[in-house]
C-alpha atoms as a PDB file:
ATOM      1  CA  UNK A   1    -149.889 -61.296 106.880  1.00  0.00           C
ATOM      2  CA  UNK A   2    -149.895 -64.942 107.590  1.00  0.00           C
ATOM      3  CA  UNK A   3    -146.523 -65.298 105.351  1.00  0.00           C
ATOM      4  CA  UNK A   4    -144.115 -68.339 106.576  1.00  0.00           C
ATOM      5  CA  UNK A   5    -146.488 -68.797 109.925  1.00  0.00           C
ATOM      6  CA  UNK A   6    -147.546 -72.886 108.452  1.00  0.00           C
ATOM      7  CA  UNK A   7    -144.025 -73.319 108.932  1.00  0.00           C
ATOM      8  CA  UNK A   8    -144.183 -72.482 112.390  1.00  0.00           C
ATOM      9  CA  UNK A   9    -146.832 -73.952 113.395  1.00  0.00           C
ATOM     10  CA  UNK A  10    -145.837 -77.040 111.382  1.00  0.00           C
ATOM     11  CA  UNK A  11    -142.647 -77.320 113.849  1.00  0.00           C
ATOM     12  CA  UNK A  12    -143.932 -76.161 117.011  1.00  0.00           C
ATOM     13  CA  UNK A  13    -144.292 -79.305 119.686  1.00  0.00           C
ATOM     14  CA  UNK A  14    -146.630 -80.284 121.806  1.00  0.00           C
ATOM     15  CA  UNK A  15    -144.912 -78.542 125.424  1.00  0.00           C
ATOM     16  CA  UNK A  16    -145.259 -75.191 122.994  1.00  0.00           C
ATOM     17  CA  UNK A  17    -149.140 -76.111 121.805  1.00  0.00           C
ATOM     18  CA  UNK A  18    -150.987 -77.225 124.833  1.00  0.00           C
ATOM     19  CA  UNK A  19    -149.895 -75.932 128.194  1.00  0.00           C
ATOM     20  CA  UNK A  20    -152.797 -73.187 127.585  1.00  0.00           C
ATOM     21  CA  UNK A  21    -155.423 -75.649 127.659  1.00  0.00           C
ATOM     22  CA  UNK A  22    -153.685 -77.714 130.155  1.00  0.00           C
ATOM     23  CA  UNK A  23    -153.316 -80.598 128.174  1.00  0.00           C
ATOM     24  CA  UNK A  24    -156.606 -81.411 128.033  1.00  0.00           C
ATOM     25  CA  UNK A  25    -159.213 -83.206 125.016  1.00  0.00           C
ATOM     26  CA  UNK A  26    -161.791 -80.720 124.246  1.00  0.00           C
ATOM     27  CA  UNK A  27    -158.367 -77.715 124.809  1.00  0.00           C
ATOM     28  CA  UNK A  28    -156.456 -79.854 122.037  1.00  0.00           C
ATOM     29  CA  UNK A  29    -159.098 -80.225 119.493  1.00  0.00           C
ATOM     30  CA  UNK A  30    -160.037 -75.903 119.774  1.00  0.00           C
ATOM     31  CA  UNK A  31    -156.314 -75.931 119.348  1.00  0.00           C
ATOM     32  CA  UNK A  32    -156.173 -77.915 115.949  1.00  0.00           C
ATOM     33  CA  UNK A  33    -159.651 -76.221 114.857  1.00  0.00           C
ATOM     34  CA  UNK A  34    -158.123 -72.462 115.444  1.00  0.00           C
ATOM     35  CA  UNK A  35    -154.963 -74.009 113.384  1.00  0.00           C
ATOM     36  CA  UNK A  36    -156.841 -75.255 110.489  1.00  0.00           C
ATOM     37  CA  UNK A  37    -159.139 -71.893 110.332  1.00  0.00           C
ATOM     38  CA  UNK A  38    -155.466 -70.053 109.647  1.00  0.00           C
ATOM     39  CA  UNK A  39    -154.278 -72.522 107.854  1.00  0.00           C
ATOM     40  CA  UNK A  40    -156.940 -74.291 105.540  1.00  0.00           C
ATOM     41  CA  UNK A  41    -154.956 -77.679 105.575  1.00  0.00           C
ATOM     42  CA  UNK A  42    -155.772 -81.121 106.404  1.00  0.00           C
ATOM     43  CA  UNK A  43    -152.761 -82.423 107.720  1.00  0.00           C
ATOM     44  CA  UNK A  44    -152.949 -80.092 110.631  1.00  0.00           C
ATOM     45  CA  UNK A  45    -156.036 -82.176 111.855  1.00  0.00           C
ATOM     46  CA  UNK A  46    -154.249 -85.352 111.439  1.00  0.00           C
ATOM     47  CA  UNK A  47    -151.052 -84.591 113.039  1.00  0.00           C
ATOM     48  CA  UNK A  48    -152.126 -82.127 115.851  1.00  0.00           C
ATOM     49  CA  UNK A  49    -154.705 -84.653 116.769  1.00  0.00           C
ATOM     50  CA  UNK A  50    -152.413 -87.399 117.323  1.00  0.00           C
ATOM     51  CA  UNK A  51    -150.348 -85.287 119.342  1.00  0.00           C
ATOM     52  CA  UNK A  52    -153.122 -83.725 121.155  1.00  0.00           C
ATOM     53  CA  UNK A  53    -153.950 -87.633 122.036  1.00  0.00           C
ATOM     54  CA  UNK A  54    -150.261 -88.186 122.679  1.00  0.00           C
ATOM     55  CA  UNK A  55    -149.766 -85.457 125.491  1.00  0.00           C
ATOM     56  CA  UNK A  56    -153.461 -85.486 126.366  1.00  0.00           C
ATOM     57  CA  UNK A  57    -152.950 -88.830 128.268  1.00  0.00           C
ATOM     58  CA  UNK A  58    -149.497 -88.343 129.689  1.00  0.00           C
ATOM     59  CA  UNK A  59    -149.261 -86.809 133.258  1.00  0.00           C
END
């Protein structure tokens, strides 16, 4: 079911991630948590978490 969807995720940018949660800390981290509970890897924490602290403090 979740076939080929890391990959997608793995490539998707920030504009496509957090414009739900309006680019905000505590929207970004649900965001990486939901990710790793499909995914079950670490490096989604790591790199979605710099992003999400990337785009988190832009305006």
């Amino acid at each position: 079911m979740l076939n080929g969807s890391w990959a997608r995720v793995k490539y998707i940018g920030p504009n496509d991630l957090f414009p739900l949660h309006k680019r905000t800390i505590d929207g970004c981290t649900s965001t990486v948590r939901h990710i790793r509970s499909i995914l079950r890897l670490d490096f989604c924490e790591k790199q979605y978490l710099n992003i999400c602290r990337a785009v988190s403090f832009e305006k």
